[in-house]
PDB file of N, CA and C in Angstrom:
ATOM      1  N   UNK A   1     -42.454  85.277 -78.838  1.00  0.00           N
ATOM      2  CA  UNK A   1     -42.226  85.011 -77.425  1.00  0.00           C
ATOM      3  C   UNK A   1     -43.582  84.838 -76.740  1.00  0.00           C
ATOM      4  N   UNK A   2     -43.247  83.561 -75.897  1.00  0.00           N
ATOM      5  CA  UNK A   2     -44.903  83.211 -75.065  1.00  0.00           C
ATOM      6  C   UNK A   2     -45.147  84.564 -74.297  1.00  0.00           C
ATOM      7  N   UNK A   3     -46.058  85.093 -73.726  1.00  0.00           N
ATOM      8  CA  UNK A   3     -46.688  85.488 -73.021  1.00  0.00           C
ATOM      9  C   UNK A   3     -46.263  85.472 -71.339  1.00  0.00           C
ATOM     10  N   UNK A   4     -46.111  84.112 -70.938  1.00  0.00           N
ATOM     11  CA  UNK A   4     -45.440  83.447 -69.327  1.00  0.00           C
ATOM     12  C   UNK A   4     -43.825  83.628 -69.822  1.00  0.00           C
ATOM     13  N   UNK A   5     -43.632  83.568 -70.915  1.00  0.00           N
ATOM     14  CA  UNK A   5     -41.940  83.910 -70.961  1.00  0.00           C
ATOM     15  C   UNK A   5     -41.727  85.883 -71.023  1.00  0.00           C
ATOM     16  N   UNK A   6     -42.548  86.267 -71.465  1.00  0.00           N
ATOM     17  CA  UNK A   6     -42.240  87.850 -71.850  1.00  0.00           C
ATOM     18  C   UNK A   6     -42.750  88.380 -69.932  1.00  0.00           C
ATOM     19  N   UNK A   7     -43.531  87.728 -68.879  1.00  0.00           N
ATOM     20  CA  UNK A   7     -44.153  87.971 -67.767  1.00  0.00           C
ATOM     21  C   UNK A   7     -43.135  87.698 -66.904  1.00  0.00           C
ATOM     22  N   UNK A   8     -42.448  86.363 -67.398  1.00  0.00           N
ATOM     23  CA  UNK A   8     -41.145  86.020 -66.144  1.00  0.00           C
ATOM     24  C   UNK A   8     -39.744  86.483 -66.428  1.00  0.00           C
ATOM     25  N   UNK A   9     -40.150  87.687 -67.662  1.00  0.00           N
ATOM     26  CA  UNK A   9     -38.527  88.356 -68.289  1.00  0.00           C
ATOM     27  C   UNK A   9     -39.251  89.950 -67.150  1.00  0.00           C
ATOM     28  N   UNK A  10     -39.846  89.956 -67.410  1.00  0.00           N
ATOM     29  CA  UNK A  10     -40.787  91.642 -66.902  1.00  0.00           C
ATOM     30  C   UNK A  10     -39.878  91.449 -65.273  1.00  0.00           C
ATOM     31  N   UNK A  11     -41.202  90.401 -64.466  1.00  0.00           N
ATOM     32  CA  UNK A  11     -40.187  89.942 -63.022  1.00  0.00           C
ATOM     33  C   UNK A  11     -38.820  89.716 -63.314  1.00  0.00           C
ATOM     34  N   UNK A  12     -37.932  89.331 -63.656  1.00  0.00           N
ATOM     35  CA  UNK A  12     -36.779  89.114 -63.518  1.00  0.00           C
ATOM     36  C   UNK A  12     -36.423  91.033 -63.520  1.00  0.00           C
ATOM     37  N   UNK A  13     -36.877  91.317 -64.751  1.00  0.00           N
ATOM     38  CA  UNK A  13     -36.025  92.715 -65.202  1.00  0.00           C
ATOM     39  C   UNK A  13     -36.164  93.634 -63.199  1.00  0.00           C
ATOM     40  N   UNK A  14     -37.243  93.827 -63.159  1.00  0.00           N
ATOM     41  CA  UNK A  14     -37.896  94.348 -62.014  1.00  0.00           C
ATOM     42  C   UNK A  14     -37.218  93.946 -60.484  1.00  0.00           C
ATOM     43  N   UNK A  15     -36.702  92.722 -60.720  1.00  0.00           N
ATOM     44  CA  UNK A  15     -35.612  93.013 -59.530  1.00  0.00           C
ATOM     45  C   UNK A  15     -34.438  93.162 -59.593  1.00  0.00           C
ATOM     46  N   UNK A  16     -33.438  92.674 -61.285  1.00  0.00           N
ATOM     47  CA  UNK A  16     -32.493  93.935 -61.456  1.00  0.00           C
ATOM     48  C   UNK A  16     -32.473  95.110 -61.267  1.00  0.00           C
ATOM     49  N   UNK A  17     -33.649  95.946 -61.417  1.00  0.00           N
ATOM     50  CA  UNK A  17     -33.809  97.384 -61.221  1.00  0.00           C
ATOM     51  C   UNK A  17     -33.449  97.796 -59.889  1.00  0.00           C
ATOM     52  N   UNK A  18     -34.592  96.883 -59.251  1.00  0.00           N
ATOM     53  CA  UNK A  18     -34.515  97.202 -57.599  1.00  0.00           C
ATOM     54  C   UNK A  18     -32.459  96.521 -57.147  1.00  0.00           C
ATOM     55  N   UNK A  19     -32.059  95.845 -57.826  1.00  0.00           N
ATOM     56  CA  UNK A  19     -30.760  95.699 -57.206  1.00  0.00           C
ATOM     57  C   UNK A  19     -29.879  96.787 -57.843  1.00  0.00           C
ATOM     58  N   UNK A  20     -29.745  97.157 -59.152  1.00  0.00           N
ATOM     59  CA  UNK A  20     -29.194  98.326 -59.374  1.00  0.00           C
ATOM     60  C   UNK A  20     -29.543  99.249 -58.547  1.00  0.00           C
ATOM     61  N   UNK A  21     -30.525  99.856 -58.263  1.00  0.00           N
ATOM     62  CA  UNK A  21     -30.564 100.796 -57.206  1.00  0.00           C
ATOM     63  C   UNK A  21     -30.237 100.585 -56.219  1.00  0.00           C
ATOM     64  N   UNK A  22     -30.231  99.443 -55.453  1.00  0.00           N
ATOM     65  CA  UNK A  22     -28.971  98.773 -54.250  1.00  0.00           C
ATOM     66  C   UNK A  22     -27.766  99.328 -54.313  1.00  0.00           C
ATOM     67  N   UNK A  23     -27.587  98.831 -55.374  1.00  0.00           N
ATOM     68  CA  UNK A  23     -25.793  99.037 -55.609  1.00  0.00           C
ATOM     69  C   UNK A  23     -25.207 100.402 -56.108  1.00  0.00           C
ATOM     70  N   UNK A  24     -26.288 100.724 -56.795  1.00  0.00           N
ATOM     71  CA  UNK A  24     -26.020 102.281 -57.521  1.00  0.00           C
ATOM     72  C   UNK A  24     -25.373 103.360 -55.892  1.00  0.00           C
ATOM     73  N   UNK A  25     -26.677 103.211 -55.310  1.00  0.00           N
ATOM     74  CA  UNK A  25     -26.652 104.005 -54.203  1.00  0.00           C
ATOM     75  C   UNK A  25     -25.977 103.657 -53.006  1.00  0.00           C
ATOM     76  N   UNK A  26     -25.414 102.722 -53.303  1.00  0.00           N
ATOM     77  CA  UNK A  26     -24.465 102.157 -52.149  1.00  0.00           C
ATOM     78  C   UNK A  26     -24.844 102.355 -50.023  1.00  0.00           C
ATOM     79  N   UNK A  27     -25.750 101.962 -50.712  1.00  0.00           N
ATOM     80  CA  UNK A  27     -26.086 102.568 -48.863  1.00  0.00           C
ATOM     81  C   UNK A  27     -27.176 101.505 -48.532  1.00  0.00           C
ATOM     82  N   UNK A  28     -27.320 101.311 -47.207  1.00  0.00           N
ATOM     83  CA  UNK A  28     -28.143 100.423 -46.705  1.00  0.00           C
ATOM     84  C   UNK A  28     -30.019 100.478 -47.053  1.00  0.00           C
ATOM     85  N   UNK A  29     -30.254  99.688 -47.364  1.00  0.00           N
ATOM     86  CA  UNK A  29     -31.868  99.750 -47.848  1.00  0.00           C
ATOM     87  C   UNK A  29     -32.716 100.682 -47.269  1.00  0.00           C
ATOM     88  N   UNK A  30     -32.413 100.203 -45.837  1.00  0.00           N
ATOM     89  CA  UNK A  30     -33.562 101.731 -44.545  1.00  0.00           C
ATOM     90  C   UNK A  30     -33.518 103.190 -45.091  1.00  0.00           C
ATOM     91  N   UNK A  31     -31.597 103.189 -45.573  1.00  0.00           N
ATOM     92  CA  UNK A  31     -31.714 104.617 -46.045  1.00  0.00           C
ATOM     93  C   UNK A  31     -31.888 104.975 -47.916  1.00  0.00           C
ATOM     94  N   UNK A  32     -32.178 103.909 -48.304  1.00  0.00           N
ATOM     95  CA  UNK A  32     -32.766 104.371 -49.664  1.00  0.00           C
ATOM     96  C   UNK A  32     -33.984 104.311 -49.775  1.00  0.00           C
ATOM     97  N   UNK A  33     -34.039 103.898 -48.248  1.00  0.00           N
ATOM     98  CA  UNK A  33     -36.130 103.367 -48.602  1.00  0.00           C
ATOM     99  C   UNK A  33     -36.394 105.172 -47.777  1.00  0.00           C
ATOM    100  N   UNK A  34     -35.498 106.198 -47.644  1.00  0.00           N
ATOM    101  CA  UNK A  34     -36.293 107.208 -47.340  1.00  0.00           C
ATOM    102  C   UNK A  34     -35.499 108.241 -48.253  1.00  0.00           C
ATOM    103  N   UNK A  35     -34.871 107.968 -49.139  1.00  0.00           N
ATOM    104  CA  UNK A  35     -34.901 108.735 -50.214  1.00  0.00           C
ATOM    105  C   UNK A  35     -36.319 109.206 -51.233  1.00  0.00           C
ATOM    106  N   UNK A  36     -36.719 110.337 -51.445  1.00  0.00           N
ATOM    107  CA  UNK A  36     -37.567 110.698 -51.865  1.00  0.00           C
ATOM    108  C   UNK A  36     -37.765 110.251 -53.375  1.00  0.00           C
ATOM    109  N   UNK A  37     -36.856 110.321 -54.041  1.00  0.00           N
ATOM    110  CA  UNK A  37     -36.608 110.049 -55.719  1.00  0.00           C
ATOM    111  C   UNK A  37     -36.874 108.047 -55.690  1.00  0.00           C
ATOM    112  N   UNK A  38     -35.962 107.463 -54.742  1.00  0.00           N
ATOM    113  CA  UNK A  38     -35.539 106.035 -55.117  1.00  0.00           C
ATOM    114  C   UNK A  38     -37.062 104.984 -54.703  1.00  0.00           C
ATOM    115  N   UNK A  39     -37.337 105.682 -53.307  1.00  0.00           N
ATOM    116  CA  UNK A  39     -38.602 104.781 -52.637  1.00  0.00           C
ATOM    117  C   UNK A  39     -39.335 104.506 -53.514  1.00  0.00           C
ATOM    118  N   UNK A  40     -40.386 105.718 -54.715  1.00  0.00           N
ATOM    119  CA  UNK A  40     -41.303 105.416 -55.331  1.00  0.00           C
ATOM    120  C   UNK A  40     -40.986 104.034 -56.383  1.00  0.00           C
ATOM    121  N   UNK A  41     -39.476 104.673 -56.982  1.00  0.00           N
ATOM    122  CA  UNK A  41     -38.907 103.686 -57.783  1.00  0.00           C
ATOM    123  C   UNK A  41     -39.088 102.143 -57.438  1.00  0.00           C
ATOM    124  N   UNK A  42     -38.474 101.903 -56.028  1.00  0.00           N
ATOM    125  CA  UNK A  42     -38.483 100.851 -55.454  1.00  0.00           C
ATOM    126  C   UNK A  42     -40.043  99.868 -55.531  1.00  0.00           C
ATOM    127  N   UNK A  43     -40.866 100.668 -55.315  1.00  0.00           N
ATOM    128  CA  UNK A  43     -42.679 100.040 -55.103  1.00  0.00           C
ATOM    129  C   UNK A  43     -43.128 100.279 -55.977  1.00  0.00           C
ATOM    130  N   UNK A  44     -42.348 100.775 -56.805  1.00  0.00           N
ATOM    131  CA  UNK A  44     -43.517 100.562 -58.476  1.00  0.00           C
ATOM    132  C   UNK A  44     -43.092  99.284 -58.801  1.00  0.00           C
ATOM    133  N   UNK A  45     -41.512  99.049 -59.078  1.00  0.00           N
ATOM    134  CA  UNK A  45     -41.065  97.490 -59.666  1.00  0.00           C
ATOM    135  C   UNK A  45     -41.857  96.573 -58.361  1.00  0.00           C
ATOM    136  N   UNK A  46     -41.732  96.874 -57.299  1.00  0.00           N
ATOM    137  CA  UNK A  46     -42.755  95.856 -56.713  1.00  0.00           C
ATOM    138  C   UNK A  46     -44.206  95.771 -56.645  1.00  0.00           C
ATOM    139  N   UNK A  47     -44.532  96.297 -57.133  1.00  0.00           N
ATOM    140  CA  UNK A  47     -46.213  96.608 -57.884  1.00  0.00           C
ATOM    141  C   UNK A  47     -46.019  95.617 -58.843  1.00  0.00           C
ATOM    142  N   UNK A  48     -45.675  95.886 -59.941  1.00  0.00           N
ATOM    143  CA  UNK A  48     -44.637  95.388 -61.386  1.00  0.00           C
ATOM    144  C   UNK A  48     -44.479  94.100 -61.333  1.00  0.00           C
ATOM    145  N   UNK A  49     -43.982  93.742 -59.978  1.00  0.00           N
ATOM    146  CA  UNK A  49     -44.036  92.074 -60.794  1.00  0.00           C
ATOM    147  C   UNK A  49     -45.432  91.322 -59.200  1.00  0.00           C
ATOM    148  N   UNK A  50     -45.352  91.953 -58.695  1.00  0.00           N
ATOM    149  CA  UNK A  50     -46.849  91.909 -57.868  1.00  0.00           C
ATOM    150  C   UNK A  50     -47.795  91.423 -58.974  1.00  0.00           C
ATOM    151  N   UNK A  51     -47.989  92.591 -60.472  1.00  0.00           N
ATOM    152  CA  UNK A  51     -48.792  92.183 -61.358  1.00  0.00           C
ATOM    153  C   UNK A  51     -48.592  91.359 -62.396  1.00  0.00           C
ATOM    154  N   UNK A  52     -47.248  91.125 -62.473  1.00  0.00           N
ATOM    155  CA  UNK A  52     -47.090  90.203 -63.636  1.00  0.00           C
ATOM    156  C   UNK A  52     -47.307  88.733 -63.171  1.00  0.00           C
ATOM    157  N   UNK A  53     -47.095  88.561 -61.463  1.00  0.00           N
ATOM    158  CA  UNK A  53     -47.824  86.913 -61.198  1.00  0.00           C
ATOM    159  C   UNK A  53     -48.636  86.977 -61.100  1.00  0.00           C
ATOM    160  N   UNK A  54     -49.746  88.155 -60.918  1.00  0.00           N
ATOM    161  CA  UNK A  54     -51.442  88.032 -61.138  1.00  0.00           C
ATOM    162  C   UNK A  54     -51.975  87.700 -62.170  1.00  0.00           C
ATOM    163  N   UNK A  55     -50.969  88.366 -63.368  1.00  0.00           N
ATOM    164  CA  UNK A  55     -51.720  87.930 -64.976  1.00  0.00           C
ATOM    165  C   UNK A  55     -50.944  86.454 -65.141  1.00  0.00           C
ATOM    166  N   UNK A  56     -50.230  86.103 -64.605  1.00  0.00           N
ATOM    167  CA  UNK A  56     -49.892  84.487 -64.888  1.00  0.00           C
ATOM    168  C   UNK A  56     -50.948  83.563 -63.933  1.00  0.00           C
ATOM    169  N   UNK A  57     -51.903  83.939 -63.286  1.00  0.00           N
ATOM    170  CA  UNK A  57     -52.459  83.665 -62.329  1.00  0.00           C
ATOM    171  C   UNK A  57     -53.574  83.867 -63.327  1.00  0.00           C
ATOM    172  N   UNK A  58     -54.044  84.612 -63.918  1.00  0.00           N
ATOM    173  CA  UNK A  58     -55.453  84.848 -64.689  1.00  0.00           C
ATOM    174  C   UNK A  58     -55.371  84.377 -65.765  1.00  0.00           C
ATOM    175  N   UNK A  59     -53.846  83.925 -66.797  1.00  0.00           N
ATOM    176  CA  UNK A  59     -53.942  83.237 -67.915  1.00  0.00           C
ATOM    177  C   UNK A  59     -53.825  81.631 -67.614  1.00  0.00           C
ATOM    178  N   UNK A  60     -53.982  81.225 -66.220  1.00  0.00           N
ATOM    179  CA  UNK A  60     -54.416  79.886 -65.901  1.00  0.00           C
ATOM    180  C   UNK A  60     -52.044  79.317 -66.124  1.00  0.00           C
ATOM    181  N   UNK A  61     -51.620  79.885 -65.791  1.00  0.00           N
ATOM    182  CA  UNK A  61     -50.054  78.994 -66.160  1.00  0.00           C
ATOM    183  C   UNK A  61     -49.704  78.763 -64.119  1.00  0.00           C
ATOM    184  N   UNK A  62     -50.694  77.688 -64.087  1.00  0.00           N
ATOM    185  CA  UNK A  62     -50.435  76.977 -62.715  1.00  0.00           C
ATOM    186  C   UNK A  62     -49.236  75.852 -63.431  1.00  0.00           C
ATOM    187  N   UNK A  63     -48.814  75.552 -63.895  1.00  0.00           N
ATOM    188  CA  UNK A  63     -47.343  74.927 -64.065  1.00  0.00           C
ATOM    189  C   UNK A  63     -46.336  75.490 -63.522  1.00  0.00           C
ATOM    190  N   UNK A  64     -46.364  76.900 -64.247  1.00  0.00           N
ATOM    191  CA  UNK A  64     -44.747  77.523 -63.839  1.00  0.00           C
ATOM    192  C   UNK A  64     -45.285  78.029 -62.805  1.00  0.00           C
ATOM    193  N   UNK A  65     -46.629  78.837 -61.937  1.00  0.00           N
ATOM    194  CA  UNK A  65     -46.499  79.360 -60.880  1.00  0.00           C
ATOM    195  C   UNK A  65     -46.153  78.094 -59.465  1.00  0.00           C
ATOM    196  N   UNK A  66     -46.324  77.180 -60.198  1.00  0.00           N
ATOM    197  CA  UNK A  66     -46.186  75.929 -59.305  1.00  0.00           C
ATOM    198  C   UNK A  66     -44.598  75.686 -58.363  1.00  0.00           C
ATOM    199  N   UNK A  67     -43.560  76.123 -59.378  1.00  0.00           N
ATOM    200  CA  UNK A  67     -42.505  76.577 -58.715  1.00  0.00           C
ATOM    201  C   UNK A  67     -41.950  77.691 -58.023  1.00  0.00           C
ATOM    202  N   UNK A  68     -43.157  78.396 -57.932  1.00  0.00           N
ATOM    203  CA  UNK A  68     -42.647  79.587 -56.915  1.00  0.00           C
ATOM    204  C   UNK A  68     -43.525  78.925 -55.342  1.00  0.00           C
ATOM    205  N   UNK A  69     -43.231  79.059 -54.378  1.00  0.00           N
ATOM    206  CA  UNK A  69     -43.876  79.250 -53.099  1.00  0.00           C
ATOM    207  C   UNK A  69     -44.971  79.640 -52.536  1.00  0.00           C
ATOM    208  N   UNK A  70     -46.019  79.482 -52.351  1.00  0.00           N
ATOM    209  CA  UNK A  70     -47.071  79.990 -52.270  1.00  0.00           C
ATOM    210  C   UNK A  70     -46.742  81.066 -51.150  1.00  0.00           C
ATOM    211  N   UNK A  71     -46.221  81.115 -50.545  1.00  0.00           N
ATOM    212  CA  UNK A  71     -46.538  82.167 -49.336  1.00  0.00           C
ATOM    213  C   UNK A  71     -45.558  83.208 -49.913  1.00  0.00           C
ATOM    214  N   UNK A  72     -44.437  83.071 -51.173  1.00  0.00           N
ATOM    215  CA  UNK A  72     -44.102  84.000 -51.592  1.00  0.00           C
ATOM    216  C   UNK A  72     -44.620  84.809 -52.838  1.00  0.00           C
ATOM    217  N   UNK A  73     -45.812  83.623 -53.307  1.00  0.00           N
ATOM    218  CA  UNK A  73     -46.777  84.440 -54.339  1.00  0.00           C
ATOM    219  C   UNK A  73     -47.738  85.347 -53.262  1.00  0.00           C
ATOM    220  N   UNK A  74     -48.329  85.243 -52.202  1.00  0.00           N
ATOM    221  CA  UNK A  74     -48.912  85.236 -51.406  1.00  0.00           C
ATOM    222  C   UNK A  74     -48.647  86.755 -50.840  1.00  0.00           C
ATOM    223  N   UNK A  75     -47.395  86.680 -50.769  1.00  0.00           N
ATOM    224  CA  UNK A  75     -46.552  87.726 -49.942  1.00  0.00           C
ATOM    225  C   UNK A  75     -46.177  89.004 -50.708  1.00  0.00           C
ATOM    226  N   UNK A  76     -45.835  88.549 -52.102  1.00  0.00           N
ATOM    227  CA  UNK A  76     -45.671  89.962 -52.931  1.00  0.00           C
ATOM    228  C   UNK A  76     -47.166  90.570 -53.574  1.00  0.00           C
ATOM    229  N   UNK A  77     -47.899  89.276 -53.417  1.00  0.00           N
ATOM    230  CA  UNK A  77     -49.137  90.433 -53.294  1.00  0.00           C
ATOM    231  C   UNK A  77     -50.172  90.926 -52.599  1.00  0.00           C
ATOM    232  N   UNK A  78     -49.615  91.104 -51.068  1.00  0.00           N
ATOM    233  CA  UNK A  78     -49.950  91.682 -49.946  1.00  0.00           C
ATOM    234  C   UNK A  78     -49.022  92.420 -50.132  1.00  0.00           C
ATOM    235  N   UNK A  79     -48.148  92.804 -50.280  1.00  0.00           N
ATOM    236  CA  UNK A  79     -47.372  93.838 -50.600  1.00  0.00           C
ATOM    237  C   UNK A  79     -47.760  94.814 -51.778  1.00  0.00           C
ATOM    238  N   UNK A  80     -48.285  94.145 -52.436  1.00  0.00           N
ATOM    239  CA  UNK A  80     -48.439  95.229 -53.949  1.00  0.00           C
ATOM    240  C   UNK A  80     -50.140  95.961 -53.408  1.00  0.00           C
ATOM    241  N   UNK A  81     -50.777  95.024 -52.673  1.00  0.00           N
ATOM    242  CA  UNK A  81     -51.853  95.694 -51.871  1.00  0.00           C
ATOM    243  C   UNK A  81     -51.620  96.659 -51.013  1.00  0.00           C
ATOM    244  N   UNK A  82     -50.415  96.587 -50.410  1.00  0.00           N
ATOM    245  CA  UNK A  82     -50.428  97.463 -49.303  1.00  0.00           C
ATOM    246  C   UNK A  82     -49.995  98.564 -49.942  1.00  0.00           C
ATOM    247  N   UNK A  83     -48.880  98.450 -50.441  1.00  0.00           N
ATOM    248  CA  UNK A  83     -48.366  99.759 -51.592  1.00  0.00           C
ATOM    249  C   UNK A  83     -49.515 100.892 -51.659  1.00  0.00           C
ATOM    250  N   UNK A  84     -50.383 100.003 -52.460  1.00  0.00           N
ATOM    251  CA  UNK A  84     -51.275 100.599 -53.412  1.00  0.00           C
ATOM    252  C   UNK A  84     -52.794 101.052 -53.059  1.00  0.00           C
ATOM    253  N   UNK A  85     -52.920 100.651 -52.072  1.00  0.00           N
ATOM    254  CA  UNK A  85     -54.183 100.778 -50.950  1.00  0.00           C
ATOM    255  C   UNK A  85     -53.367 101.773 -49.789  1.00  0.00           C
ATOM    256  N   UNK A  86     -52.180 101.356 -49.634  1.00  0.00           N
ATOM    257  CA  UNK A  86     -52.465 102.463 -48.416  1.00  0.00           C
ATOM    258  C   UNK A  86     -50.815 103.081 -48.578  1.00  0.00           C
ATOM    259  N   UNK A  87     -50.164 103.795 -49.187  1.00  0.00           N
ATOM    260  CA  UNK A  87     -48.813 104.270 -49.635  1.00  0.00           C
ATOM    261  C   UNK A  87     -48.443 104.892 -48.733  1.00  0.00           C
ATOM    262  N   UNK A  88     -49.039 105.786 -48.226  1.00  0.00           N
ATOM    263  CA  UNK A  88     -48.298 106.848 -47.218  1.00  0.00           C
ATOM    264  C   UNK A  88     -47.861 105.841 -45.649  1.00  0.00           C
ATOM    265  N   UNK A  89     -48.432 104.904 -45.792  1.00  0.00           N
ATOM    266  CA  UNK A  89     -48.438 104.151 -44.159  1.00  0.00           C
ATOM    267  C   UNK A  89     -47.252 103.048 -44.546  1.00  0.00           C
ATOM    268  N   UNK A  90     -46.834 103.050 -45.828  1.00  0.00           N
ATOM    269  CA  UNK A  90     -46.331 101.277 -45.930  1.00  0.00           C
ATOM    270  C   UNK A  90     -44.834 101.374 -44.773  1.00  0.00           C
ATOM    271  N   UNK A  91     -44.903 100.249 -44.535  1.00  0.00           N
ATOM    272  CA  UNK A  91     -44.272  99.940 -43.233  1.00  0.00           C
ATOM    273  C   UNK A  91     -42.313  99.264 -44.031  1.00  0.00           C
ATOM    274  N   UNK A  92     -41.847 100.639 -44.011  1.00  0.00           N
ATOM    275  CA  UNK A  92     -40.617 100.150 -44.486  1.00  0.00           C
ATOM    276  C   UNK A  92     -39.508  98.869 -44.307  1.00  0.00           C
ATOM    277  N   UNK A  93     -40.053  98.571 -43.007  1.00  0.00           N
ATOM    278  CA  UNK A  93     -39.157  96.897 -42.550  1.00  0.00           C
ATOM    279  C   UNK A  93     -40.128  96.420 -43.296  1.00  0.00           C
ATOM    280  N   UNK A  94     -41.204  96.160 -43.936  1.00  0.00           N
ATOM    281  CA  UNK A  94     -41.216  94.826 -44.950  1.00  0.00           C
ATOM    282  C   UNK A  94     -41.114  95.266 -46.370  1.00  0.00           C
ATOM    283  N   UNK A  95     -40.899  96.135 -46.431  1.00  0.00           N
ATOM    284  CA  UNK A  95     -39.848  96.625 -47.978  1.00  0.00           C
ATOM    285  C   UNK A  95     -38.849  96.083 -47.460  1.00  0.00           C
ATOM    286  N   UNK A  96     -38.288  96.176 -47.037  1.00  0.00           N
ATOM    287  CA  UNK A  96     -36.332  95.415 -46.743  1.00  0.00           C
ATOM    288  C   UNK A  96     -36.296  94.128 -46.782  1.00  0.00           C
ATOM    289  N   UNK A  97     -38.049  93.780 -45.926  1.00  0.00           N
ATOM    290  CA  UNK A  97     -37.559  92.025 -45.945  1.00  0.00           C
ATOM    291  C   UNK A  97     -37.696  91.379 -47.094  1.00  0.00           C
ATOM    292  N   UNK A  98     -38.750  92.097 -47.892  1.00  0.00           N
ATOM    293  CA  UNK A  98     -39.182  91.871 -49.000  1.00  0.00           C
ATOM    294  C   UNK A  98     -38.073  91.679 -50.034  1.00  0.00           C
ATOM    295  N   UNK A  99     -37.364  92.687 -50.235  1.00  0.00           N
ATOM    296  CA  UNK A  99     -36.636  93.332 -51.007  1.00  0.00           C
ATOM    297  C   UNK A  99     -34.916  91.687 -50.431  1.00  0.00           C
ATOM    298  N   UNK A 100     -34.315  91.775 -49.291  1.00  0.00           N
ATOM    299  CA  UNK A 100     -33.478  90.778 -48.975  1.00  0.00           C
ATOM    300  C   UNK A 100     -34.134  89.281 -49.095  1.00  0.00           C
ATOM    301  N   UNK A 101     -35.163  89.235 -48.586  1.00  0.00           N
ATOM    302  CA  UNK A 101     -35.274  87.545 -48.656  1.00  0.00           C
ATOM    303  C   UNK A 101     -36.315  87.001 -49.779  1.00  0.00           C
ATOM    304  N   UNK A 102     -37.312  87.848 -50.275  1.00  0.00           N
ATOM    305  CA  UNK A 102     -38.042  87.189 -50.912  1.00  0.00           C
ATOM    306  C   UNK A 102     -38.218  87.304 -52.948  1.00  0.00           C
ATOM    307  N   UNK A 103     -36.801  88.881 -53.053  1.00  0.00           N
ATOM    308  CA  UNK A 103     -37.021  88.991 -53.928  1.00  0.00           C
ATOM    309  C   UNK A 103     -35.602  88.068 -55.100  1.00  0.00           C
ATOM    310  N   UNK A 104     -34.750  87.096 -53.674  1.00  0.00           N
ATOM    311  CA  UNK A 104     -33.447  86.424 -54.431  1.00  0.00           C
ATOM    312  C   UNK A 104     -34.244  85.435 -54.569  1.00  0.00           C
ATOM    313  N   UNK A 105     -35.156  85.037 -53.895  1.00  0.00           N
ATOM    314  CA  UNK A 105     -35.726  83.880 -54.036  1.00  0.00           C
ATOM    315  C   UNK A 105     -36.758  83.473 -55.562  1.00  0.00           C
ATOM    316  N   UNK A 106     -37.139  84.590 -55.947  1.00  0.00           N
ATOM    317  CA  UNK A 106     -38.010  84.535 -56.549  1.00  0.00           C
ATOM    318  C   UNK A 106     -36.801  84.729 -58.426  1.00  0.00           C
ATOM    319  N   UNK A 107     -36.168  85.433 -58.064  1.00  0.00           N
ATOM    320  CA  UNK A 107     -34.921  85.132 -59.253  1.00  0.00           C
ATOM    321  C   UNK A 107     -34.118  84.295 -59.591  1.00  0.00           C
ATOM    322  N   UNK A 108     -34.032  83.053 -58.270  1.00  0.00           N
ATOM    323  CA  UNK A 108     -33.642  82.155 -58.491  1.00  0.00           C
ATOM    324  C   UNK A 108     -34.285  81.066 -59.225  1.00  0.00           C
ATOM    325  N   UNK A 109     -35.582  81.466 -58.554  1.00  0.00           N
ATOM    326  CA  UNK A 109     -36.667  80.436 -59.169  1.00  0.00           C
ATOM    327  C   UNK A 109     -36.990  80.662 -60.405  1.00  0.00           C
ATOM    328  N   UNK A 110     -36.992  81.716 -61.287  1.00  0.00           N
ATOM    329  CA  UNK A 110     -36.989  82.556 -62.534  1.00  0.00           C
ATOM    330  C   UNK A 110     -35.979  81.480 -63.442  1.00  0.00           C
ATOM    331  N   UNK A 111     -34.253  81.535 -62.630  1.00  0.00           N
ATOM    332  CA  UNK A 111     -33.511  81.541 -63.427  1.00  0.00           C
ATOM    333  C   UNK A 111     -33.001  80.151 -63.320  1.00  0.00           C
ATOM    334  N   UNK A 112     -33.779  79.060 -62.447  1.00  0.00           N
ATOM    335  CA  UNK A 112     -34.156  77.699 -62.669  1.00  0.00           C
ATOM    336  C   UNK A 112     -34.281  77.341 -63.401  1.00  0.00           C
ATOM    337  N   UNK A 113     -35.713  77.669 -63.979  1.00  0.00           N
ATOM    338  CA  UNK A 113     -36.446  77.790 -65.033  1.00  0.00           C
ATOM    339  C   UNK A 113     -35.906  77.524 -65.891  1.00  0.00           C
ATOM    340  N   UNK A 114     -34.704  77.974 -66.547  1.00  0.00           N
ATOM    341  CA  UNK A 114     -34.093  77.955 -67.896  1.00  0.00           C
ATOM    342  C   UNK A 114     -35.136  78.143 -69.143  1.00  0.00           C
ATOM    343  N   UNK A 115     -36.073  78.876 -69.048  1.00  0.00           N
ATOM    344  CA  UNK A 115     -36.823  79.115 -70.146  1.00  0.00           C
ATOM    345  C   UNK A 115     -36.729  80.272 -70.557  1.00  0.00           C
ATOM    346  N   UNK A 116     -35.916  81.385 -70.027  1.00  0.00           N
ATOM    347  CA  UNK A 116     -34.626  82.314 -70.622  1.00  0.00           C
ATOM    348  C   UNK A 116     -34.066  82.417 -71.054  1.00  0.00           C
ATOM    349  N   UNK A 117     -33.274  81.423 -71.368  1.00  0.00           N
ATOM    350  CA  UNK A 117     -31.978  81.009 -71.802  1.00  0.00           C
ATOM    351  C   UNK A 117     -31.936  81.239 -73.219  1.00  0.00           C
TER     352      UNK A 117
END
């Protein structure tokens, strides 16, 4: 298995996680994003694939990053910065937005791809 295929299985897995815990916990995001156990859970998988488009970014695969959005490559890693630079402050409305608008987007674009399959 390539390398950009084992990186865009990692992201994919990483927002199943974060949607199982959606659904597991059945409750609105605001209130799982202040669960003590789930939050960390939540910003590690977004760390997680924060880093797996950085190393597709450092092994030069501007092809496939070519179909993601720049302001949504852009965006999950100002997020994986903020996480990780400043944790205690992160500003839970852009975990939610993150988490609703930018992380279907980015699975769709995954599962475009058909290089999963």
């Amino acid at each position: 298995m390539s390398k950009k295929i084992h990186r865009l299985q990692t992201i994919k897995s990483c927002i199943e996680d974060i949607e199982f815990i959606l659904d597991k916990k059945n409750l609105k995001i605001t209130q799982i994003l202040e669960d003590k156990l789930v939050k960390p859970a939540i910003r590690m998988n977004l760390v997680r694939i924060a880093e797996q488009f950085s190393k597709l970014k450092d092994e030069n695969e501007f092809t496939t990053l070519e179909h993601f959005s720049n302001e949504d490559l852009r965006g999950i890693s100002s997020v994986r910065n903020y996480i990780a630079h400043d944790y205690d402050s992160v500003d839970d409305e852009i975990i939610e937005d993150v988490i609703r608008t930018n992380l279907p987007k980015l699975k769709d674009t995954i599962n475009s791809l058909k290089i999963l399959n």
